[in-house]
Protein backbone atom coordinates (compact mmCIF):
# COMPACT_ATOMS: atom_id res chain seq x y z
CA UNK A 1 -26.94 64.26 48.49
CA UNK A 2 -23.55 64.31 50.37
CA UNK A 3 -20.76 64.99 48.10
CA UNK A 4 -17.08 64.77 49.70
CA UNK A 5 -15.20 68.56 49.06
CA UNK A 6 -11.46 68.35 50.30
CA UNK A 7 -9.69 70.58 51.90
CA UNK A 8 -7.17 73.24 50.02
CA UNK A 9 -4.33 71.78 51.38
CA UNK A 10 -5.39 68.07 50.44
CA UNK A 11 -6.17 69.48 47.33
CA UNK A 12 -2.19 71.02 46.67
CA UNK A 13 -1.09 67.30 47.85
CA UNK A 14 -3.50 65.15 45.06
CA UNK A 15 -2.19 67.69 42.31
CA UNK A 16 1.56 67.52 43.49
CA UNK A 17 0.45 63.53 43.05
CA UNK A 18 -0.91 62.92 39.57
CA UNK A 19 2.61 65.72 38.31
CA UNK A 20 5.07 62.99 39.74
CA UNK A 21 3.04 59.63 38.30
CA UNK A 22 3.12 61.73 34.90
CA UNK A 23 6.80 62.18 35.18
CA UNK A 24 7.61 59.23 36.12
CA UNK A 25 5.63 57.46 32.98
CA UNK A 26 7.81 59.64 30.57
CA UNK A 27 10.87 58.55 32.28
CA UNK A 28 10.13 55.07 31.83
CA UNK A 29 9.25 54.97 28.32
CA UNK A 30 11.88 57.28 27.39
CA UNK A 31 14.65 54.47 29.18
CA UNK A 32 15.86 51.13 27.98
CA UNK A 33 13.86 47.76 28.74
CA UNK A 34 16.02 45.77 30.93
CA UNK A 35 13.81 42.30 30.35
CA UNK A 36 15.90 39.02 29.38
CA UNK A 37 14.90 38.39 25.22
CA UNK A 38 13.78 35.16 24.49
CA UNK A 39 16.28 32.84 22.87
CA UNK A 40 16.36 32.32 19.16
CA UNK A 41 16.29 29.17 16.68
CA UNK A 42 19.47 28.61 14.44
CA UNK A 43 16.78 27.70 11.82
CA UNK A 44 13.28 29.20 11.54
CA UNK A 45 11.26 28.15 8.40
CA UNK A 46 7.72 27.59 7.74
CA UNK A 47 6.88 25.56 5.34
CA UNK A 48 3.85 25.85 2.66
CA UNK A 49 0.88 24.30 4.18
CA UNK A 50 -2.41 22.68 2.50
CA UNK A 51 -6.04 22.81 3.36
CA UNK A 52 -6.72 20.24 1.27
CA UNK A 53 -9.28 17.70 3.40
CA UNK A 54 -11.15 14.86 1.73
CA UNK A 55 -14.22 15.39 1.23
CA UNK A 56 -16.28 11.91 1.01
CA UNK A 57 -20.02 10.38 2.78
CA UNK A 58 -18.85 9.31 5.97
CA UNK A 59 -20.29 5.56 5.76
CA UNK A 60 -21.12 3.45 8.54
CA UNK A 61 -19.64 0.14 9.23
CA UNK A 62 -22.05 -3.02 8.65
CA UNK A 63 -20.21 -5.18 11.35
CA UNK A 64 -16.64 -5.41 13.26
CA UNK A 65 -14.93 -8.47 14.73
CA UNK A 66 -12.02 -8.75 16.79
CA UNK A 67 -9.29 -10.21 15.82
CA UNK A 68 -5.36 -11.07 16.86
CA UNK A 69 -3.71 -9.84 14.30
CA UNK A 70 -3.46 -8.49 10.35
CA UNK A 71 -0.17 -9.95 9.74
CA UNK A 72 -0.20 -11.57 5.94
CA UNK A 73 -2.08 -15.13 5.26
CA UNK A 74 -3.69 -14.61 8.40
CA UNK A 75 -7.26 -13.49 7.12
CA UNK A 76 -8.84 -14.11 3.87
CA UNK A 77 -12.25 -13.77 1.98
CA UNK A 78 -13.57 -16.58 0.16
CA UNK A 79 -17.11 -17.71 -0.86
CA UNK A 80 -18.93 -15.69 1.28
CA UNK A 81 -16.98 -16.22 4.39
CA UNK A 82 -14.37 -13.96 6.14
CA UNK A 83 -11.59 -16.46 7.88
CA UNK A 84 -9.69 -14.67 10.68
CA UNK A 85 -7.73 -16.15 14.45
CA UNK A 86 -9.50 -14.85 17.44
CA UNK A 87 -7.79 -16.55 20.57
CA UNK A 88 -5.80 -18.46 18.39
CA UNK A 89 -8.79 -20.22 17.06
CA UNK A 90 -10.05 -20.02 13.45
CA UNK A 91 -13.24 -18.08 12.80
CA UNK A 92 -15.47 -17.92 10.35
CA UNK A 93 -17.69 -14.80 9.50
CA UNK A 94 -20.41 -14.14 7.46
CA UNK A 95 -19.79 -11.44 5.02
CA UNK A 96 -22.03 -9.82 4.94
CA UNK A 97 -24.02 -9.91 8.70
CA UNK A 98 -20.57 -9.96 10.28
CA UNK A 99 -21.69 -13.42 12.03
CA UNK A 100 -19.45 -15.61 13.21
CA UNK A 101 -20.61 -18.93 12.24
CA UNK A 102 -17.87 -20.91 14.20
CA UNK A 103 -14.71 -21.72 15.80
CA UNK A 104 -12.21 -24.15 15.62
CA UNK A 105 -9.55 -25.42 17.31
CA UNK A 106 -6.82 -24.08 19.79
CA UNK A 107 -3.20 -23.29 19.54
CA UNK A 108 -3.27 -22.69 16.11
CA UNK A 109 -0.92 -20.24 13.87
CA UNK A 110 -2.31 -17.23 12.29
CA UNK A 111 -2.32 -18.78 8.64
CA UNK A 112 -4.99 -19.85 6.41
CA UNK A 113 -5.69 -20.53 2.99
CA UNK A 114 -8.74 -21.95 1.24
CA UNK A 115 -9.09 -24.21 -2.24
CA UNK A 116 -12.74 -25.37 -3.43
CA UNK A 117 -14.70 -25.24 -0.44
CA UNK A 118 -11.56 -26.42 2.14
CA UNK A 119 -10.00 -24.55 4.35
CA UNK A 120 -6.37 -25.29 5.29
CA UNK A 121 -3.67 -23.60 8.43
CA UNK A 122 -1.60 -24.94 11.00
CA UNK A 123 -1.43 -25.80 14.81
CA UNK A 124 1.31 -24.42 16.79
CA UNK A 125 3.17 -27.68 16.89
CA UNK A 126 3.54 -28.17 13.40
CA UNK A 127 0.15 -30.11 12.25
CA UNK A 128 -1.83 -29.31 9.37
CA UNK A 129 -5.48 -29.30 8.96
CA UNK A 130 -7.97 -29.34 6.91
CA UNK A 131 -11.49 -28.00 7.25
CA UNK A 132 -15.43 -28.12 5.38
CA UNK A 133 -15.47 -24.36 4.81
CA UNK A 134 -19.03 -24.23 5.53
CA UNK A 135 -19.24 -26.53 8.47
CA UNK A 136 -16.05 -26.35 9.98
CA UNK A 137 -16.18 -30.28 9.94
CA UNK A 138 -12.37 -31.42 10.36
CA UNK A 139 -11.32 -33.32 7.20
CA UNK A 140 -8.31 -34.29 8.43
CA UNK A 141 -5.61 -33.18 10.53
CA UNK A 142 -1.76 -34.81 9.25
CA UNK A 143 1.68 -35.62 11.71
CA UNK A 144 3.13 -32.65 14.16
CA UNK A 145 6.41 -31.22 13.02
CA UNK A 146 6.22 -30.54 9.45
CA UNK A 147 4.58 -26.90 9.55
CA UNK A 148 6.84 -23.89 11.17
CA UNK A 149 6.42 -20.53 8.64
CA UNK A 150 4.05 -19.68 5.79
CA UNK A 151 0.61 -20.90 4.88
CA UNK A 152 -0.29 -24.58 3.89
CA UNK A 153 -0.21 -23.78 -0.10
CA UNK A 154 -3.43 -25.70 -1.65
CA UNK A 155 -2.04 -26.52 -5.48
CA UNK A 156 -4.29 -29.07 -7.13
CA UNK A 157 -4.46 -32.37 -5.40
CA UNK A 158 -1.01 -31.66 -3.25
CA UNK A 159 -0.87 -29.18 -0.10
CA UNK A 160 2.39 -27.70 0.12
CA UNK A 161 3.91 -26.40 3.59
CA UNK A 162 7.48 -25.67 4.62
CA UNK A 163 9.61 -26.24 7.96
CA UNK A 164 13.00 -24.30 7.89
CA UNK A 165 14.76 -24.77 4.36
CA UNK A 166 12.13 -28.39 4.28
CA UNK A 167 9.22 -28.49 1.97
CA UNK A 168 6.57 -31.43 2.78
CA UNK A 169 3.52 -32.31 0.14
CA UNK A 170 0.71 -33.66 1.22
CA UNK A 171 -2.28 -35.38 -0.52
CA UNK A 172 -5.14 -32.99 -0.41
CA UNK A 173 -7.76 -35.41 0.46
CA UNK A 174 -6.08 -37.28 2.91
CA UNK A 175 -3.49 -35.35 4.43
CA UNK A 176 -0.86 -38.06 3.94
CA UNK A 177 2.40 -36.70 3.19
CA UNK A 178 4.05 -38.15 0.33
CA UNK A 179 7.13 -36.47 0.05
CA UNK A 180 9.87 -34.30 1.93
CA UNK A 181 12.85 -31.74 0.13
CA UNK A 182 15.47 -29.53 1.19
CA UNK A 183 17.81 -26.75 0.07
CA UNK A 184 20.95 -26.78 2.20
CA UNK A 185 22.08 -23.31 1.04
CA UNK A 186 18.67 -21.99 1.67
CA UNK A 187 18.22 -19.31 4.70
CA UNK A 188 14.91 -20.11 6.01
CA UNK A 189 11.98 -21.07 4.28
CA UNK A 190 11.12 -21.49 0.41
CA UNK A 191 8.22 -19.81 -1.22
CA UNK A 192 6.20 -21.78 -3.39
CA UNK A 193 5.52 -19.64 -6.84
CA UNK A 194 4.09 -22.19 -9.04
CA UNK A 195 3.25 -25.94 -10.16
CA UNK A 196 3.93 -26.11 -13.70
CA UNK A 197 3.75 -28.82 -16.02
CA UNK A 198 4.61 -31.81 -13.02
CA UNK A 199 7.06 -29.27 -11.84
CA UNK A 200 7.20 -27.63 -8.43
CA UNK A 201 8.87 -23.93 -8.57
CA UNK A 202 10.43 -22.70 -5.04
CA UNK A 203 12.32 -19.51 -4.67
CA UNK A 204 14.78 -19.27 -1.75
CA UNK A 205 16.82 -16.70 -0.40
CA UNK A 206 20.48 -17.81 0.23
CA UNK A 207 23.30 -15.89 2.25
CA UNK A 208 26.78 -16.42 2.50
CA UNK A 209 29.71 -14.84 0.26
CA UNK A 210 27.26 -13.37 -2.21
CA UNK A 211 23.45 -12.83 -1.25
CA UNK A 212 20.87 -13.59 -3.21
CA UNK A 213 17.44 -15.34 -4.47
CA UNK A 214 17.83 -19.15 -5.67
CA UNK A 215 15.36 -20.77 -7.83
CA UNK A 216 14.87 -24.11 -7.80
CA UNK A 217 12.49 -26.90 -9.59
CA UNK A 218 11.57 -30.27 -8.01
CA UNK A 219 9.95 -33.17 -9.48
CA UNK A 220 5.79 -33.01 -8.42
CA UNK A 221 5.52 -36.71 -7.54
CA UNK A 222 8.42 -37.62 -6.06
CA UNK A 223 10.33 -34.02 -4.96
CA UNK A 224 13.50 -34.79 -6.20
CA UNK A 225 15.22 -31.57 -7.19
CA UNK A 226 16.01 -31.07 -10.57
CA UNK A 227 17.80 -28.83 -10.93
CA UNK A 228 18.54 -24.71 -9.02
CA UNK A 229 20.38 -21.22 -10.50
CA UNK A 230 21.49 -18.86 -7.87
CA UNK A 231 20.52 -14.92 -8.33
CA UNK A 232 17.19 -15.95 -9.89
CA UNK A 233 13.62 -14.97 -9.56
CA UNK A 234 10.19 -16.95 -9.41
CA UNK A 235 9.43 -17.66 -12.92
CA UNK A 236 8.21 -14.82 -15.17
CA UNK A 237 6.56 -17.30 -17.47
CA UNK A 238 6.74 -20.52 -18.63
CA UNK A 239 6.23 -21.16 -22.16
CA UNK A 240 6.95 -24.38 -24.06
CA UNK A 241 9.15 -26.15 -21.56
CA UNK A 242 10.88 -23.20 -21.46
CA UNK A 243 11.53 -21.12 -17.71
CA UNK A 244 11.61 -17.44 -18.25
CA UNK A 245 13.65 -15.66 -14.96
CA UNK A 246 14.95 -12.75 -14.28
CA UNK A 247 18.16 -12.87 -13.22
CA UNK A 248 18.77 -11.08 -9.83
CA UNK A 249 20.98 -8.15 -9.86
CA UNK A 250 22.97 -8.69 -6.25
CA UNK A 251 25.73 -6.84 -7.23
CA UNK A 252 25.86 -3.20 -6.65
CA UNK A 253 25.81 -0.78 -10.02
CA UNK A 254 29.44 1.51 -10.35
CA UNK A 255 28.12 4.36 -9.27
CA UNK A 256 30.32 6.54 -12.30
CA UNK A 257 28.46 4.35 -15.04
CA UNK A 258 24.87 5.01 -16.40
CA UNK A 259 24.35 1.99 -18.04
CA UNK A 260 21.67 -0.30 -16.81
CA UNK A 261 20.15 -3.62 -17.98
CA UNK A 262 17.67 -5.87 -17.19
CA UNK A 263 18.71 -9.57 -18.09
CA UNK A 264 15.61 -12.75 -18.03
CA UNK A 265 17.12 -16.13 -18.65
CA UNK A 266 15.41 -18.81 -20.66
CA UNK A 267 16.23 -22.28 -18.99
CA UNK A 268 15.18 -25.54 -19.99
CA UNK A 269 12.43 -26.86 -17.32
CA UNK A 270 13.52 -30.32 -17.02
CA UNK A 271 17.24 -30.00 -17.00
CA UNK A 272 18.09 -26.57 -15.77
CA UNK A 273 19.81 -25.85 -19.14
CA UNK A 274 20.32 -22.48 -20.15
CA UNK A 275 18.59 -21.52 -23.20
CA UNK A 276 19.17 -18.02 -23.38
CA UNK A 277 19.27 -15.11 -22.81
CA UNK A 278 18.03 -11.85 -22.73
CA UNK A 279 19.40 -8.68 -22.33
CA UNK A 280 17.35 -5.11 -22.15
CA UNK A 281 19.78 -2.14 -22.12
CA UNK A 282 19.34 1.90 -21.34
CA UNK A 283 21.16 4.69 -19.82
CA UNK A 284 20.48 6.51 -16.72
CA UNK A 285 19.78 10.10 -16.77
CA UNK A 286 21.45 13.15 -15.12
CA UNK A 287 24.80 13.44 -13.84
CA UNK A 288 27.05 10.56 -11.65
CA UNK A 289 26.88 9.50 -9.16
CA UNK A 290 24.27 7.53 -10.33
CA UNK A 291 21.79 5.43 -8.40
CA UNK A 292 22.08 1.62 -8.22
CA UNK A 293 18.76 1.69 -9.76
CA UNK A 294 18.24 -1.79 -11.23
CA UNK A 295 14.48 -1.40 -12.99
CA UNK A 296 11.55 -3.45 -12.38
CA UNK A 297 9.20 -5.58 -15.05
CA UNK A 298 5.81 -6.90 -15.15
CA UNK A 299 4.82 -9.58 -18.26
CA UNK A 300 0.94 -9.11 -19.78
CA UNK A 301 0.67 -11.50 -21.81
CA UNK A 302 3.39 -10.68 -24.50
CA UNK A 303 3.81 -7.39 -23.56
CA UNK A 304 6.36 -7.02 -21.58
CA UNK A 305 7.06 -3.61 -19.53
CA UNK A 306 10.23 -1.94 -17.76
CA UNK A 307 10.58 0.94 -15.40
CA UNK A 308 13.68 2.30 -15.90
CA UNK A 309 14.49 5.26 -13.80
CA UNK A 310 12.34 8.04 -15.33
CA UNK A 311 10.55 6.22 -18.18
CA UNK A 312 8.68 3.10 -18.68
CA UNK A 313 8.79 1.07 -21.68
CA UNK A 314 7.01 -1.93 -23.72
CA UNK A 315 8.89 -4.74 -25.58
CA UNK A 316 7.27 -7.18 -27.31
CA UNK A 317 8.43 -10.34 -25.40
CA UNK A 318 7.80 -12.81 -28.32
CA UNK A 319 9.97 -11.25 -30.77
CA UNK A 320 13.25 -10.20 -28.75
CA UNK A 321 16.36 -8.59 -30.66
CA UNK A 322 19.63 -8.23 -28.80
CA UNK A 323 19.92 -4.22 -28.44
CA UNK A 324 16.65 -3.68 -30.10
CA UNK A 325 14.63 -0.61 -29.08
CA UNK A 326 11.52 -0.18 -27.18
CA UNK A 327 8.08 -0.36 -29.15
CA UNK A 328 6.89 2.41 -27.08
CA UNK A 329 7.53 4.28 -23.99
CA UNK A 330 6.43 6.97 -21.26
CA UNK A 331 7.77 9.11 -18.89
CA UNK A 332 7.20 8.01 -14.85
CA UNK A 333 8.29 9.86 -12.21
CA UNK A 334 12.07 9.13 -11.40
CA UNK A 335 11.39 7.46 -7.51
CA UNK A 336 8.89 5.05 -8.58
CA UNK A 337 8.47 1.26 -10.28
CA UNK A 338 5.98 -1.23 -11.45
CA UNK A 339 3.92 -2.78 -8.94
CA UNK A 340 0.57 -5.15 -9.23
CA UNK A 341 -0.21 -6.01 -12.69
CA UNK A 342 -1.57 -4.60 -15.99
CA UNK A 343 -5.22 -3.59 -15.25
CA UNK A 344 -8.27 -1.51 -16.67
CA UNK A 345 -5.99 -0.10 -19.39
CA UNK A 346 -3.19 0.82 -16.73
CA UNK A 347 -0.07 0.38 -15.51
CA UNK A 348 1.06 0.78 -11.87
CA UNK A 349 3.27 2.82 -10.23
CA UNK A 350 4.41 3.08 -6.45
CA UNK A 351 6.34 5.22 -4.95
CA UNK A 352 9.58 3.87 -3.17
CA UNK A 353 10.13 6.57 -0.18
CA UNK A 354 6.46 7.14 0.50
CA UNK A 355 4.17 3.63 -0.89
CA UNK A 356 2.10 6.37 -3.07
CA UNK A 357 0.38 4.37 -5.55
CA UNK A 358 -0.50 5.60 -9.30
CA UNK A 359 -1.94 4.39 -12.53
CA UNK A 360 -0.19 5.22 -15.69
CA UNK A 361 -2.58 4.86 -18.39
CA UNK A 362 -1.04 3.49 -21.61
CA UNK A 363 -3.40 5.00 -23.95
CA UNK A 364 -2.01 8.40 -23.09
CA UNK A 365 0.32 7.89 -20.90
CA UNK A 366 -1.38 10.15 -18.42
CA UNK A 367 -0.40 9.39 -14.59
CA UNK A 368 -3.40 9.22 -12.67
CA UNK A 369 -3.70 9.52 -8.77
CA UNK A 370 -6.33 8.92 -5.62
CA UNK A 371 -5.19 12.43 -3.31
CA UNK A 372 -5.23 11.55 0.50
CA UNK A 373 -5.09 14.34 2.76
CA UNK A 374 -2.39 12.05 5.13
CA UNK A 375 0.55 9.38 4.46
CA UNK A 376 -1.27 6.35 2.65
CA UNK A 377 -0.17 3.12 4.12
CA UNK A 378 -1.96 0.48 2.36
CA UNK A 379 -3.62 0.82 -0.99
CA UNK A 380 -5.92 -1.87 -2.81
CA UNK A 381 -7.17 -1.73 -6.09
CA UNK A 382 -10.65 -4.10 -6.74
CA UNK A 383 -13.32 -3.56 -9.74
CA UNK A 384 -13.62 -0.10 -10.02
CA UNK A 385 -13.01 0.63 -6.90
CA UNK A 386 -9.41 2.37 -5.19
CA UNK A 387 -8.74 1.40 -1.17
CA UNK A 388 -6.15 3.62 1.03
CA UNK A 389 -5.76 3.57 4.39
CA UNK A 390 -4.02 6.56 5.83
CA UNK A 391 -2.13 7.32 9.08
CA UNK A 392 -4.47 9.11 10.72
CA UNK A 393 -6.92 6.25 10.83
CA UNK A 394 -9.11 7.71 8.08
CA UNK A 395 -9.97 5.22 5.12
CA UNK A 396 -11.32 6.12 1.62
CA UNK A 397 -12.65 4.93 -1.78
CA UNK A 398 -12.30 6.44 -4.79
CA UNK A 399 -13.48 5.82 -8.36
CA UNK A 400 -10.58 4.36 -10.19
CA UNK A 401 -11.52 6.07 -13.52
CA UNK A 402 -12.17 9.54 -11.99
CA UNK A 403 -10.14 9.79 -9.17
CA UNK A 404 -12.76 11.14 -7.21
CA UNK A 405 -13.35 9.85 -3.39
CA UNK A 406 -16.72 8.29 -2.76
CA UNK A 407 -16.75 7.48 0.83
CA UNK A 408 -14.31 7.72 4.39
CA UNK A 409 -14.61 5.49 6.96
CA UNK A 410 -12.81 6.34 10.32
CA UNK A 411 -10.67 3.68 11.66
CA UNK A 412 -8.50 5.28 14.59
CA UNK A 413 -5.58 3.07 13.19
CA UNK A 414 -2.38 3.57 12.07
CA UNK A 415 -1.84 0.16 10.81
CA UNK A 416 -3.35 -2.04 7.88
CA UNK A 417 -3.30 -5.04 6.78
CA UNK A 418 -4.38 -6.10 3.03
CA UNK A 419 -7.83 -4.84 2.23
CA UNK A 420 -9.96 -7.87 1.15
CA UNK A 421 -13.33 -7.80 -0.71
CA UNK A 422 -16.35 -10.23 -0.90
CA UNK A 423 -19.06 -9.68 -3.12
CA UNK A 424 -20.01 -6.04 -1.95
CA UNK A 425 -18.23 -6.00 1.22
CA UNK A 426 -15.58 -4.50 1.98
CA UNK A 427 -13.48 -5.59 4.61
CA UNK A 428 -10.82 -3.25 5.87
CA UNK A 429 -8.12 -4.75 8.13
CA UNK A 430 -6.86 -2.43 11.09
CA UNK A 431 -4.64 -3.69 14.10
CA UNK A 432 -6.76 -6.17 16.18
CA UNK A 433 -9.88 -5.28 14.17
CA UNK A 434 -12.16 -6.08 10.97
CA UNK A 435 -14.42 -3.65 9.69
CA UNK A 436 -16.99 -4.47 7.18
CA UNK A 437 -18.30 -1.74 4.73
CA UNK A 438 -20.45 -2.08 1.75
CA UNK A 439 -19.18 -0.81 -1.56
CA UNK A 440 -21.39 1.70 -3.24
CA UNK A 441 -22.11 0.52 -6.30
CA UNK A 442 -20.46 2.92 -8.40
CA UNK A 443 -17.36 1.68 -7.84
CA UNK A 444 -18.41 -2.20 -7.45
C-alpha cells in the first residue's frame, strides 16, 4: 500500500505549525473573555413546587349535549329529565341516554324552573310559559311584557316573575295574572325567598345615600305591601308570626376597634313591628388595623352557628341571652365563612380569596378537605359524593367521608356552571357543554 512520506522541509513547517496553535490556546485561556453577560433580574426566587397529581379512574362520559350557555337557572335536573336552551329553544334530555326528547319554542330566555311535572321560562319578549314536562305539550303561555330577569318562581298555586323593580303573580294553572307590585327604591329586580303563611317575602337591593338589602312582605292574594326594613336579609326563619332577619351590616367596621357583632331582628309578620332583637358579640383577634370582617350564620334547626374571624361557634337560637356565651365553639381558618348548610354531621367552610371548600366536622371539630392538584372553581356536594371542577379542565369526585378521589373526568374547560345530579347521573356543566357521568356507587 501507498503511504504519503513528506519531505524534511514540509516536515520543519507542520512542526513549526502545531508550536504556534499550542501557543496561541494558552494565550487565550490565560486572557479575559470579552463576551457581553447576560442581564440580570432585580428579583430571582423559586418557589417550592408540588408533585402532587390526582390520582383517580379516568371515567368515560355516558352522553354530551350542546348547549348555549351555563349561566344560573338556565339548566336544571328534575324527574329524570335534564332541561337546557340549545338555539334558544328549550330541550329536554334524558338522563340517563343523553336523548333529547324535544324542543320547544324560539326566542326564548335561558331560564327554567320546574314544579310537579310543569315546566316554566320565558320568551324574549316578556311571556311566560308553561309546559307538560314529559310531553312538552304547552299549558299555557300568559301576556308579553311582564318577564325581563330571573326565572318564573313556581310557589304553590302562584308563579312568580319580576320586570325591573315589578313583581307579577300568576295563577299556576292558567297563567292569568292576578296581581302586579313594585318597590320604588328598589335597583333592579326583587328576589323571591319565600311564601310564608299568605305572605310573599322579596329581598331587594337599594342604592342611593346608603346601600343596602331591603326586605319587604306583600300580601299573597292581593300584593299589597305590608310592610319593608332597609339593611335586611331574606328571612332566617319564621317562627310563630314572628320574621327572624339579619340585619345587614352596610356600614364599614372602625378599623382601630375589634369588636364585632352579629345582630337578627325579630319583626312581627303582619305589621312590620319590631319585636326584638338580637345581638351576638366577640372580639377580633391580632393587632389593628382590623378587618371589616362582619361574620356569617347558618340556622339548623335551633342551632344556630357563627363564623367569626378565626372560630366558629353554636348558640342555641331558642333560648337567647343578651351577652350570653357560646355553647360551644371551634377554631376555622381566619379567611373563610359558612357556606351551604349543616350536612352529614358537618359544617361548611369556603374560602374567600380562593372558593376552597371544607367541612368542619362538629363532632371533633376536625377540618376536612377534597385536595385538587389545580384552582377549584366550582364545588358541589350531593349524597356522599364531593364535585370540583378545576381550571385546567380536569373534574373529580371524592368520597365525602374519606376524602379520597374516586374518579376524573377531563373537560378542557375553564368554566363551570352548578353541577346537577339525577338519580346516578352526574351532569357536569362546562361552557357550551353538558357532560353526563355516572356516579360510582360508593359515593351515590
Amino acid at each position: 500500500m501507498y503511504r504519503y512520506a513528506p519531505s524534511e522541509g514540509v516536515a520543519r513547517l507542520l512542526r513549526s505549525t502545531v508550536v504556534i496553535v499550542l501557543l496561541l490556546a494558552m494565550v487565550w485561556v490565560t486572557l479575559p473573555l470579552t463576551v457581553a453577560n447576560a442581564e440580570k433580574p432585580v428579583v430571582s426566587s423559586k418557589g417550592s413546587s408540588s408533585s402532587y397529581t390526582i390520582q383517580a379512574p379516568e371515567v368515560t362520559p355516558k352522553w354530551t349535549a350542546v348547549v348555549d350557555t351555563v349561566d344560573e337557572g338556565a339548566t336544571l335536573a328534575e324527574d329524570g329529565l335534564v332541561f337546557a336552551f340549545s338555539g334558544k329553544k328549550l330541550i329536554a334530555i334524558n338522563a340517563t341516554t343523553g336523548k333529547v326528547l324535544y324542543r320547544y319554542g324560539s326566542k326564548l330566555k335561558p331560564t327554567v324552573s320546574y314544579q310537579k311535572g310543569i315546566v316554566y321560562g320565558a320568551t324574549e319578549d316578556g311571556k311566560v310559559y308553561a309546559l307538560d314536562a314529559k310531553a312538552g305539550s304547552t299549558k299555557w303561555l300568559s301576556v308579553s311584557g311582564i318577564a325581563s330577569k330571573g326565572n318564573p318562581l313556581p310557589l304553590g298555586d302562584t308563579v312568580y316573575v319580576t320586570k325591573d323593580n315589578q313583581t307579577y303573580a300568576l295563577e299556576a294553572a292558567t297563567g292569568k295574572v292576578l296581581w302586579k307590585s313594585e318597590e320604588p327604591q328598589a335597583d333592579g329586580a326583587g328576589i323571591i325567598s319565600e311564601e310564608n303563611n299568605g305572605i310573599v317575602y322579596q329581598v331587594f337591593s337599594v342604592q342611593g345615600a346608603l346601600s343596602s338589602t331591603q326586605l319587604d312582605a306583600f300580601d299573597k292574594k292581593t300584593g299589597k305591601k305590608l310592610w319593608g326594613h332597609f339593611a335586611q336579609s331574606a328571612p332566617l326563619t319564621i317562627r310563630n308570626g314572628i320574621v327572624y332577619s339579619v340585619a345587614d351590616s352596610y356600614q364599614i367596621p372602625d378599623a382601630g376597634d375589634p369588636n364585632r357583632n352579629i345582630t337578627i331582628n325579630a319583626y312581627n309578620n303582619k305589621t312590620g313591628e319590631l319585636k326584638e332583637s338580637r345581638v351576638y358579640s366577640w372580639s377580633l383577634s391580632g393587632q389593628p388595623p382590623y378587618s371589616p370582617w362582619s361574620g356569617s350564620t347558618v340556622l339548623n334547626g335551633n342551632d344556630l352557628y357563627i363564623a367569626t374571624d378565626s372560630n366558629v361557634v353554636k348558640y342555641d337560637f331558642n333560648a337567647y341571652e343578651k351577652g350570653g356565651k357560646p355553647l360551644k365553639q371551634w377554631v376555622k381558618p381566619s379567611s373563610t365563612e359558612i357556606t351551604g348548610s349543616v350536612y352529614s354531621e358537618r359544617l361548611f367552610l369556603v374560602d374567600q380569596s380562593s372558593g376552597i371548600v371544607q367541612g368542619l366536622k362538629l363532632s371533633t371539630g376536625r377540618l376536612v378537605g377534597w385536595s385538587t392538584d389545580n384552582p377549584a372553581v366550582q364545588t358541589d356536594i350531593y349524597g356522599n359524593g364531593v364535585f370540583i371542577g378545576q381550571s385546567d379542565g380536569v373534574f373529580h369526585g371524592y368520597n365525602l367521608q374519606t376524602g379520597k378521589p374516586i374518579f376524573t373526568v377531563h373537560t378542557g374547560s375553564r368554566q363551570y356552571g352548578q353541577t346537577l345530579k339525577s338519580g346516578s347521573t352526574l351532569i357536569i356543566q362546562t361552557a357550551g357543554k353538558l357532560t353526563g357521568v355516572t356516579i360510582p356507587k360508593s359515593i351515590l
